[in-house]
C-alpha atoms as a PDB file:
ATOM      1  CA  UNK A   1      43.548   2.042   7.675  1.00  0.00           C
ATOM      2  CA  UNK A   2      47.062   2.318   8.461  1.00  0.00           C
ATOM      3  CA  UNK A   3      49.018   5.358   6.887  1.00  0.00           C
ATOM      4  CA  UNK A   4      52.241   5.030   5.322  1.00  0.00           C
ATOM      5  CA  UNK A   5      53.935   7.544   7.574  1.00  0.00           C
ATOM      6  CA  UNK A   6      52.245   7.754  10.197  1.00  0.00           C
ATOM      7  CA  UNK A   7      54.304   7.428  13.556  1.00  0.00           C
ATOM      8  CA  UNK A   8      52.391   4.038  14.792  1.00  0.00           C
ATOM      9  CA  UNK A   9      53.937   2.422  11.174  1.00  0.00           C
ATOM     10  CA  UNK A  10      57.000   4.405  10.924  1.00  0.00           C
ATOM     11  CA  UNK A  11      57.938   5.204  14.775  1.00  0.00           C
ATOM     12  CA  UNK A  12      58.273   8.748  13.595  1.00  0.00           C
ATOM     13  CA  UNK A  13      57.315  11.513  11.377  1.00  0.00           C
ATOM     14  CA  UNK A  14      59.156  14.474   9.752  1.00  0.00           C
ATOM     15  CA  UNK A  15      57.316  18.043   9.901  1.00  0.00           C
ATOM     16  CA  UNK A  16      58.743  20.064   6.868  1.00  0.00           C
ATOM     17  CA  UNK A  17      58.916  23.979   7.669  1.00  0.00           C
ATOM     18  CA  UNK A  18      57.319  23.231  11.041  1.00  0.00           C
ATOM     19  CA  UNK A  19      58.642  26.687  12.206  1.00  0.00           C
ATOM     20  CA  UNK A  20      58.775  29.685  10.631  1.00  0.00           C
ATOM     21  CA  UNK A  21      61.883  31.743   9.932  1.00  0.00           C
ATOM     22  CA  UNK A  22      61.085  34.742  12.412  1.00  0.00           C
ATOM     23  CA  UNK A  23      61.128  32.262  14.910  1.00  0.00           C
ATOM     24  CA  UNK A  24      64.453  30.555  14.095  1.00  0.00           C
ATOM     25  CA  UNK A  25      66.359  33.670  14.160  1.00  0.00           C
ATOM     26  CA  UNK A  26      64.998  34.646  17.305  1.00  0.00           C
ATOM     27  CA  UNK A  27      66.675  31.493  18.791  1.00  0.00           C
ATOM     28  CA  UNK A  28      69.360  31.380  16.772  1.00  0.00           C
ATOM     29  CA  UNK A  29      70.282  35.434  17.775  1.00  0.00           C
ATOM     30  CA  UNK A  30      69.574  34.209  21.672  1.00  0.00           C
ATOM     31  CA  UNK A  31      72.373  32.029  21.889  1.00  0.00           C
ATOM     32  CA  UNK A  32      74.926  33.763  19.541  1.00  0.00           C
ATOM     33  CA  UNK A  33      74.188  37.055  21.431  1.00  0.00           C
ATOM     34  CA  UNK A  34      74.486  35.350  24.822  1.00  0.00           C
ATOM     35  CA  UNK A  35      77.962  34.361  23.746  1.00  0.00           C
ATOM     36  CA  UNK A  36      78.745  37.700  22.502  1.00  0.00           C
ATOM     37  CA  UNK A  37      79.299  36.283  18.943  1.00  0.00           C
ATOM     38  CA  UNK A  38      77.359  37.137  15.868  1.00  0.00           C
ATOM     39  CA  UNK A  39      78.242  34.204  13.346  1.00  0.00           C
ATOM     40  CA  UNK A  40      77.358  30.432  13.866  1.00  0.00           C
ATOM     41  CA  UNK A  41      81.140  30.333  12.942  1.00  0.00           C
ATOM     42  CA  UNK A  42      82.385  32.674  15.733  1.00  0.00           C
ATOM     43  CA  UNK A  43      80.498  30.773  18.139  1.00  0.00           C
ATOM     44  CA  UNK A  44      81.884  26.811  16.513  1.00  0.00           C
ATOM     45  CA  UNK A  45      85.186  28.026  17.179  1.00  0.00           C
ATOM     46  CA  UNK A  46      84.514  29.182  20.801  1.00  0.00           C
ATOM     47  CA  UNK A  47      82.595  25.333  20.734  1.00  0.00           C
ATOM     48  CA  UNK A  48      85.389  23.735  19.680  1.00  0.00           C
ATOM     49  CA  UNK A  49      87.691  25.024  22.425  1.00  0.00           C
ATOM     50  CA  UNK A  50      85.321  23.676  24.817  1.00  0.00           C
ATOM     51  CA  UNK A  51      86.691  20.208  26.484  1.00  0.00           C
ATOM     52  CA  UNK A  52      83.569  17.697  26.129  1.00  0.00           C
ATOM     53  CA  UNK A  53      83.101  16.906  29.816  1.00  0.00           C
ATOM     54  CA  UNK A  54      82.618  20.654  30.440  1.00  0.00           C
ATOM     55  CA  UNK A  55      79.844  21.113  27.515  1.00  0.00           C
ATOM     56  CA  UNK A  56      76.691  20.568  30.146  1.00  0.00           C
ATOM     57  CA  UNK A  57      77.666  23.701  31.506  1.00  0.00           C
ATOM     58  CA  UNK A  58      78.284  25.586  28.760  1.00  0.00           C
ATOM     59  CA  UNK A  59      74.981  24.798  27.230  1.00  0.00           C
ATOM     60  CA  UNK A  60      73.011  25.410  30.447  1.00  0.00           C
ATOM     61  CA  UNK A  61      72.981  28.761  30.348  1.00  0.00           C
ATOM     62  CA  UNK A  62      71.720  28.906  27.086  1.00  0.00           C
ATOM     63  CA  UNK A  63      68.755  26.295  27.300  1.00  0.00           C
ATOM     64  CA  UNK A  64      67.625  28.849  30.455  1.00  0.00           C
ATOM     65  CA  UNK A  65      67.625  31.543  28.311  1.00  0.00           C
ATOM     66  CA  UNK A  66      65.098  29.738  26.181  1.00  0.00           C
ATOM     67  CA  UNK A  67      62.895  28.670  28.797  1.00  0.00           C
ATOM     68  CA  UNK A  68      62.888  31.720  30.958  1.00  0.00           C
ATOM     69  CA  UNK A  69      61.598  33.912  27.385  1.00  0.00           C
ATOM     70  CA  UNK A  70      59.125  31.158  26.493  1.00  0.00           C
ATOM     71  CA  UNK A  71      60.814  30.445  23.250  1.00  0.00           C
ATOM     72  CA  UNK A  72      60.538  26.598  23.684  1.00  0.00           C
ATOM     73  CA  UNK A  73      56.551  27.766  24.159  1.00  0.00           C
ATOM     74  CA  UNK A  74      56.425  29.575  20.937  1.00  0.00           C
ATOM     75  CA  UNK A  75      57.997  26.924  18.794  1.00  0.00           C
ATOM     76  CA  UNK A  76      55.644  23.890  20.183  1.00  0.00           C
ATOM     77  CA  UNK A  77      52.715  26.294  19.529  1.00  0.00           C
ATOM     78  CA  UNK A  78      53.894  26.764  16.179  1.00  0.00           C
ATOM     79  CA  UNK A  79      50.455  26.539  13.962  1.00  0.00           C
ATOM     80  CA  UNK A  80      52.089  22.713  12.227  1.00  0.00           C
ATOM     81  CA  UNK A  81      53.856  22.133  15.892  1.00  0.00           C
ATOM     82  CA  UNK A  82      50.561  21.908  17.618  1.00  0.00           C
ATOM     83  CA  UNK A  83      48.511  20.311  15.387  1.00  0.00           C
ATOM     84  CA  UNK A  84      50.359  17.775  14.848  1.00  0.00           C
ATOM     85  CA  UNK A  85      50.966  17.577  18.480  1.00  0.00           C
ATOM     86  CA  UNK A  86      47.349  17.548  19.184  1.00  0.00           C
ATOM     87  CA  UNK A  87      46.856  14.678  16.582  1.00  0.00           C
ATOM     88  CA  UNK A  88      48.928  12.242  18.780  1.00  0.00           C
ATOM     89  CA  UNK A  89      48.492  12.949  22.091  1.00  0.00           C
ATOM     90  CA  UNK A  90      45.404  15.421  22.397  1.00  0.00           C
ATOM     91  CA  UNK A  91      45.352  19.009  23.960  1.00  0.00           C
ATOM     92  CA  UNK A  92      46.367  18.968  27.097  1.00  0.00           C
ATOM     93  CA  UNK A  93      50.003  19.334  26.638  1.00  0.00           C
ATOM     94  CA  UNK A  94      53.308  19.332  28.516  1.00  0.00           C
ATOM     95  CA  UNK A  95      56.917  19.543  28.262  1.00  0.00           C
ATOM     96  CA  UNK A  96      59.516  18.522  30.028  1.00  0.00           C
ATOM     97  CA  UNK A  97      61.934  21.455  31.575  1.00  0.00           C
ATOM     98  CA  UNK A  98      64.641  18.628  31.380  1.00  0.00           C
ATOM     99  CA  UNK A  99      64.357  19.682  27.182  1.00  0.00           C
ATOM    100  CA  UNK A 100      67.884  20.984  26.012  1.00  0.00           C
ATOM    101  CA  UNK A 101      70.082  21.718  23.095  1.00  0.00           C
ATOM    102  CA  UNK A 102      72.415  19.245  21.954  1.00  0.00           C
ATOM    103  CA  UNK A 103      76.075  20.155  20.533  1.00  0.00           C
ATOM    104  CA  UNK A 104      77.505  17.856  18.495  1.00  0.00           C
ATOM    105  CA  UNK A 105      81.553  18.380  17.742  1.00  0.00           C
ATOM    106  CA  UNK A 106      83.692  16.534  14.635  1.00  0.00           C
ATOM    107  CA  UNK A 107      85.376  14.543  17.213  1.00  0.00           C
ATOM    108  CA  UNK A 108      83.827  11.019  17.831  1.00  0.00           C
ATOM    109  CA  UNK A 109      85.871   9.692  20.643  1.00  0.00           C
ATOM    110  CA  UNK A 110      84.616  11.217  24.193  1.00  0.00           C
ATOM    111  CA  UNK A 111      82.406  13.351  22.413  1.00  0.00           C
ATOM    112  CA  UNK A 112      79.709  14.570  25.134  1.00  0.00           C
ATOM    113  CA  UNK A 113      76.331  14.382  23.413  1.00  0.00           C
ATOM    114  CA  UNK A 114      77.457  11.952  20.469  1.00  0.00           C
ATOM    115  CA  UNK A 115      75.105   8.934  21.098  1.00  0.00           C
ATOM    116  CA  UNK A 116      75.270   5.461  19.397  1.00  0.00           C
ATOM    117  CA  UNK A 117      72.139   3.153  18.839  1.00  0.00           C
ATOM    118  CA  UNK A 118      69.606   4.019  21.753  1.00  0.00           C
ATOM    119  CA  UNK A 119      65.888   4.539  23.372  1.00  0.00           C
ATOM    120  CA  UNK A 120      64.493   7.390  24.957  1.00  0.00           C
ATOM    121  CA  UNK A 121      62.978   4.785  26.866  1.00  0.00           C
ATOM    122  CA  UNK A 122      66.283   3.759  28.956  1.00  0.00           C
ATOM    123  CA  UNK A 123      65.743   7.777  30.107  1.00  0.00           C
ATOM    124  CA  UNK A 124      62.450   6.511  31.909  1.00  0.00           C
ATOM    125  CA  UNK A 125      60.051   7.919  29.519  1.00  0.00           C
ATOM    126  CA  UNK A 126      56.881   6.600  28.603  1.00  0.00           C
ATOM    127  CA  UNK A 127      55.776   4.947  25.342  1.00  0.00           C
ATOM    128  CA  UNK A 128      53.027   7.402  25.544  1.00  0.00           C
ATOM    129  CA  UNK A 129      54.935  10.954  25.394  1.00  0.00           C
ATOM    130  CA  UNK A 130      56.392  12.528  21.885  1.00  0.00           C
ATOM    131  CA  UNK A 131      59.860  13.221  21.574  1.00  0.00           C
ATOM    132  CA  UNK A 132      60.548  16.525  19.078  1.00  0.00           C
ATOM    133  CA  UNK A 133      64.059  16.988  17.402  1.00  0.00           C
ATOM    134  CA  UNK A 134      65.446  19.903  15.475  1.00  0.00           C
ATOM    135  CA  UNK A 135      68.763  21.654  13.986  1.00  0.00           C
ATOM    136  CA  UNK A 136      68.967  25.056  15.187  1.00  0.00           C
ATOM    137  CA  UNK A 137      72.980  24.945  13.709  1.00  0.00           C
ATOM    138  CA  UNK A 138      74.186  23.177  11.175  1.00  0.00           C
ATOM    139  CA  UNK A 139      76.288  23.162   8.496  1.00  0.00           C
ATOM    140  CA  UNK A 140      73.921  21.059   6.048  1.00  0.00           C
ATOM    141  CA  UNK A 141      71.126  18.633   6.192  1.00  0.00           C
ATOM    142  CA  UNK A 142      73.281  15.735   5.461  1.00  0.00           C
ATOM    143  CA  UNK A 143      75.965  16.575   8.723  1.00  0.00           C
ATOM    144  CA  UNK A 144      75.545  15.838  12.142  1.00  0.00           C
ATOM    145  CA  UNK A 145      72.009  14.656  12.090  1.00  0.00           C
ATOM    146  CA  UNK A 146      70.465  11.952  13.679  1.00  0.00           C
ATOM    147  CA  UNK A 147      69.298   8.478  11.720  1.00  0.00           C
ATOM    148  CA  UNK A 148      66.596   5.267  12.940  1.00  0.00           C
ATOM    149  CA  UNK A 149      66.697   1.997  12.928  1.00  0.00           C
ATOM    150  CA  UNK A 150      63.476   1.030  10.573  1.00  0.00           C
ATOM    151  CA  UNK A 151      60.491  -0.615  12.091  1.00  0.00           C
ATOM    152  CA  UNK A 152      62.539  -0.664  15.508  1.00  0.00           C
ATOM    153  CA  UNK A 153      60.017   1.214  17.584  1.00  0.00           C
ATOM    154  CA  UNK A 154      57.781  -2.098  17.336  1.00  0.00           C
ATOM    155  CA  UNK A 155      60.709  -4.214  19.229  1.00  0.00           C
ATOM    156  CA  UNK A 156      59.665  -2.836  22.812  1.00  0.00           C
ATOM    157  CA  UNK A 157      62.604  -2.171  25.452  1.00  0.00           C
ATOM    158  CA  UNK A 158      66.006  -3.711  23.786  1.00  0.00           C
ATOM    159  CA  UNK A 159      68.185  -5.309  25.402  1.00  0.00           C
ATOM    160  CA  UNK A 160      71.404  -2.709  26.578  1.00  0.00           C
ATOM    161  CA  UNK A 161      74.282  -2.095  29.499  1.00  0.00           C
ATOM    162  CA  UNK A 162      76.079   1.057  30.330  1.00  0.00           C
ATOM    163  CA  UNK A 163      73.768   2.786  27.593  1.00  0.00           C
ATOM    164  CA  UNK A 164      75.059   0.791  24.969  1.00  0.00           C
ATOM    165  CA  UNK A 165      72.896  -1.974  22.830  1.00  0.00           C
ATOM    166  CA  UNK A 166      74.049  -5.192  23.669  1.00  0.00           C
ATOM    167  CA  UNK A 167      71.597  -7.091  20.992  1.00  0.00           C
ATOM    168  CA  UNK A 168      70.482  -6.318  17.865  1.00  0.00           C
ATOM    169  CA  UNK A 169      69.049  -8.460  15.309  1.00  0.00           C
ATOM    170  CA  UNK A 170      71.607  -9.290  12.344  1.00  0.00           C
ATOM    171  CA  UNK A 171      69.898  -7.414   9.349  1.00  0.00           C
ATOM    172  CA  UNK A 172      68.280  -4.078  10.083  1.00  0.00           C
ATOM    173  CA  UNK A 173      67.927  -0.801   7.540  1.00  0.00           C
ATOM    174  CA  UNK A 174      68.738   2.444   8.534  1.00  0.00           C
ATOM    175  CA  UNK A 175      67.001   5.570   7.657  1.00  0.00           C
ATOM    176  CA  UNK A 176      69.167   8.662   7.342  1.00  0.00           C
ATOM    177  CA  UNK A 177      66.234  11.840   7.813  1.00  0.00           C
ATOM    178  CA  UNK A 178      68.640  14.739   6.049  1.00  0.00           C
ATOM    179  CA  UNK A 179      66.205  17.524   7.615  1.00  0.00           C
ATOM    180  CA  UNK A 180      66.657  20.901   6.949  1.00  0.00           C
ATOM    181  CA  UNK A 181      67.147  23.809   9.736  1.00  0.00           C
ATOM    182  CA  UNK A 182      62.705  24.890  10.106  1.00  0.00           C
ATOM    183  CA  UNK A 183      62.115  20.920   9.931  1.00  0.00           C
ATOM    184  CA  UNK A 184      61.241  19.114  13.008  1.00  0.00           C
ATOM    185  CA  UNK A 185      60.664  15.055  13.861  1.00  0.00           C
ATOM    186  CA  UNK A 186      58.461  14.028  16.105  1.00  0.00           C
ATOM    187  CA  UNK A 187      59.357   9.533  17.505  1.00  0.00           C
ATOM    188  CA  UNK A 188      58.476   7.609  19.870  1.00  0.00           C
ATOM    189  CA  UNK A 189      60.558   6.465  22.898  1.00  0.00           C
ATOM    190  CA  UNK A 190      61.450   3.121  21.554  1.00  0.00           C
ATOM    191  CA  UNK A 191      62.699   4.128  18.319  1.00  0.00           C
ATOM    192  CA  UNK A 192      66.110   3.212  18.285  1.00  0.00           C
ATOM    193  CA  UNK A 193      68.111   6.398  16.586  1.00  0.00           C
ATOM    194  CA  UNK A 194      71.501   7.913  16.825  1.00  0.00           C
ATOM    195  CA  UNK A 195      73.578  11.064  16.316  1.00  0.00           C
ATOM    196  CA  UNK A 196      75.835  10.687  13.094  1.00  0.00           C
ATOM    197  CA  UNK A 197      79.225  12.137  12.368  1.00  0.00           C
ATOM    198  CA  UNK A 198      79.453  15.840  11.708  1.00  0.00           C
ATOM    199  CA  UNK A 199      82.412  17.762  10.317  1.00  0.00           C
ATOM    200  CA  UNK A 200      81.417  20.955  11.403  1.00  0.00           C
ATOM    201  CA  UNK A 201      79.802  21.478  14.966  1.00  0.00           C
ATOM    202  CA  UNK A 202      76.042  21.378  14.811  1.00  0.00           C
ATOM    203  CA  UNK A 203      73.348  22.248  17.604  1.00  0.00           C
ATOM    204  CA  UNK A 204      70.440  20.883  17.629  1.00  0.00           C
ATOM    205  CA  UNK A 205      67.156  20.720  20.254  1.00  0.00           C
ATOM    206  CA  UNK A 206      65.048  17.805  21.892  1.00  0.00           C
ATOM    207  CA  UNK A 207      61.749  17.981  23.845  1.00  0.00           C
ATOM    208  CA  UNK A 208      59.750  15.344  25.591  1.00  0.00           C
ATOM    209  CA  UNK A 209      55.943  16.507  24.913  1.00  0.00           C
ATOM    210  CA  UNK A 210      53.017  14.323  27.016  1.00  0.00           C
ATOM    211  CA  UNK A 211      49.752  14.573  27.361  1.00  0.00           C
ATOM    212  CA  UNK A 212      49.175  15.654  31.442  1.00  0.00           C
ATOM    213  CA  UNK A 213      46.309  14.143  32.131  1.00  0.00           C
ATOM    214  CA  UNK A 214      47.579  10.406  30.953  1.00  0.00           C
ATOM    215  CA  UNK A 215      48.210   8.132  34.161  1.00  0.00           C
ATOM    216  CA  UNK A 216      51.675   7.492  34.013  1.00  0.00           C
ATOM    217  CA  UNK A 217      53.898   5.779  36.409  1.00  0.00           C
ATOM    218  CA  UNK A 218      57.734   6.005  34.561  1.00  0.00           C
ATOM    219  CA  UNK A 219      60.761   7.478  36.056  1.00  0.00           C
ATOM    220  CA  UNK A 220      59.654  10.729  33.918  1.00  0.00           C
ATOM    221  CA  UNK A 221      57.414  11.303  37.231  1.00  0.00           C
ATOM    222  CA  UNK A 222      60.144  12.830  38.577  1.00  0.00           C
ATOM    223  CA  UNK A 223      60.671  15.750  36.035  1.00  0.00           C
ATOM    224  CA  UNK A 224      59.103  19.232  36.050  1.00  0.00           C
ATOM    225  CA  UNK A 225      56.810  19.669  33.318  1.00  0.00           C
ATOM    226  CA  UNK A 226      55.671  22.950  31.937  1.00  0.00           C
ATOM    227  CA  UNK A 227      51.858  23.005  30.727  1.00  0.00           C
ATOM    228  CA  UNK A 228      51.368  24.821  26.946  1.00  0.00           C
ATOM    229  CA  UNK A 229      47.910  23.635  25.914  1.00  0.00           C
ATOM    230  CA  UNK A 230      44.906  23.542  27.356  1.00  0.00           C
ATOM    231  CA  UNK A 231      41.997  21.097  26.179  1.00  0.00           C
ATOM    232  CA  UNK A 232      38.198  22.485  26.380  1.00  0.00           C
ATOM    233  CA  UNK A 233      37.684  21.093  29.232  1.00  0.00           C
ATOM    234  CA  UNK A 234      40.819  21.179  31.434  1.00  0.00           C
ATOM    235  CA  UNK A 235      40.191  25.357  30.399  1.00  0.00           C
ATOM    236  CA  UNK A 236      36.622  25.145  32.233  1.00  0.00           C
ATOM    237  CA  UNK A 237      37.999  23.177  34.925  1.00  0.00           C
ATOM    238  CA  UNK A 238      40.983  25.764  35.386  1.00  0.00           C
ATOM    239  CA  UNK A 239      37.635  28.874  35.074  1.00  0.00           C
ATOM    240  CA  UNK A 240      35.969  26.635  37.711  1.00  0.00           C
ATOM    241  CA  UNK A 241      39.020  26.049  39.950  1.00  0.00           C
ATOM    242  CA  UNK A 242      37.402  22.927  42.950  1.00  0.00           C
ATOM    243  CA  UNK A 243      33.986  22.213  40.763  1.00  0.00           C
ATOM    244  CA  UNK A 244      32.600  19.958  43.142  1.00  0.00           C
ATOM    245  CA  UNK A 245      31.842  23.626  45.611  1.00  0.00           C
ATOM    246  CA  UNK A 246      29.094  25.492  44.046  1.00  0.00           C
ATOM    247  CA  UNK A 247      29.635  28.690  42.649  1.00  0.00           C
ATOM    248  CA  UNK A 248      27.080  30.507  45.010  1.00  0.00           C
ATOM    249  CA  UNK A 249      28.884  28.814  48.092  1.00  0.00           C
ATOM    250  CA  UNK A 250      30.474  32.354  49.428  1.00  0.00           C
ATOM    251  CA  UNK A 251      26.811  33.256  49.358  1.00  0.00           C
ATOM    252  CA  UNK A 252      23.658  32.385  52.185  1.00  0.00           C
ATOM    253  CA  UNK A 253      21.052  32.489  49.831  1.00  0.00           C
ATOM    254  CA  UNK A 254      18.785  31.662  53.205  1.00  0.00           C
ATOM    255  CA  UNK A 255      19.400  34.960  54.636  1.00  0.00           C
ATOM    256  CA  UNK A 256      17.679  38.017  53.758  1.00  0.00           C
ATOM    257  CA  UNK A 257      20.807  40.538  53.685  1.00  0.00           C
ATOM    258  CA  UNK A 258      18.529  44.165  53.842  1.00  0.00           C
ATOM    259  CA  UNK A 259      16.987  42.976  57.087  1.00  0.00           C
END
């Protein structure tokens, strides 16, 4: 029986107070403190100074921070995180170390990470692999977040040039998600989404999640991918390290050792 919301009838799902608030402010103090600010507002103006093309670099810094103290680790193994993760796509779990915040400025025109009607798919990714999305700044849940296209992770690869759609079909419904800062979505690659205007600069964080042991061949190949969960048996295979050698092999069980 097919659920209502469940991300094969919806192309994604929204996980109210996936993370707890501990774990928010930890973030949230990580990036403010690595700016030397100590307001989201102190740190928007020092965003807003920023000229667009020169925002990768500014946020690079900062998504290192997070990945070097295991704080993208702590919020996928977050107790609704992982079960929900583990729902999808089973337990052995990775992410991609290409993961990153995303800063969204006011401005439309030449904005950096503003992104119109798209796939995670044109990225290379695979139709099997989770894509996570959550505000970490923002000024309300109805600024700066991101929307779908309904039912358009059923259309498969659509057609696009220069990362823009060049074809969609005449009557479609979008779905504004209005998620609060603690919520996170979880969509598929082909769901077709976008960022919407804000009026007040808002970060926010994507991860690709797979499961490791799937045979894939997409372009995502090429990424580094940073293991999180273990499944029963890829933790006995990791105790056992090459199980087809015997355990006793570093022993000669034909020799008599006291002669």
């Amino acid at each position: 029986m097919k659920l209502k919301n469940s991300i094969s009838n919806k192309g994604y799902i929204i996980v109210k107070n996936a993370l707890n608030k501990k774990l928010i402010k930890e973030i949230q103090n990580k990036i403010l403190k690595g700016n030397n600010k100590n307001s989201y507002t102190a740190f928007s103006k020092k965003i807003s100074k920023i000229k667009n093309q020169k925002l990768f670099k500014f946020i690079n810094p900062i998504n290192k921070v997070l990945f070097n103290e295991n704080l993208i680790d702590k919020l996928l193994l977050e107790k609704k995180v992982i079960s929900e993760l583990r729902k999808l796509l089973g337990s052995d779990l990775a992410f991609s170390e290409g993961s990153s915040l995303f800063i969204n400025k006011p401005e439309r025109k030449k904005n950096y990470y503003f992104k119109s009607w798209h796939q995670e798919i044109w990225s290379g990714t695979s139709v099997s692999m989770i894509h996570l999305w959550t505000p970490i700044f923002q000024k309300n849940k109805k600024d700066g977040q991101i929307s779908f296209i309904k039912d358009s992770h059923k259309w498969g690869h659509i057609p696009h040039r220069n990362r823009k759609v060049t074809s969609l079909p005449k009557d479609y419904k979008i779905e504004n998600l209005n998620v609060n800062i603690g919520d996170l979505v979880m969509f598929t690659g082909t769901t077709v989404h976008r960022t919407e205007p804000c009026t007040f600069p808002r970060l926010g964080l994507g991860i690709i999640v797979k499961n490791f042991k799937y045979k894939d061949y997409s372009f995502s190949q090429n990424l580094n991918w940073k293991i999180f969960s273990l499944s029963e048996l890829s933790k006995l295979q990791k105790y056992l390290g090459n199980h087809y050698l015997s355990p006793y092999r570093l022993v000669d069980i034909d020799h008599n050792f006291e002669e």
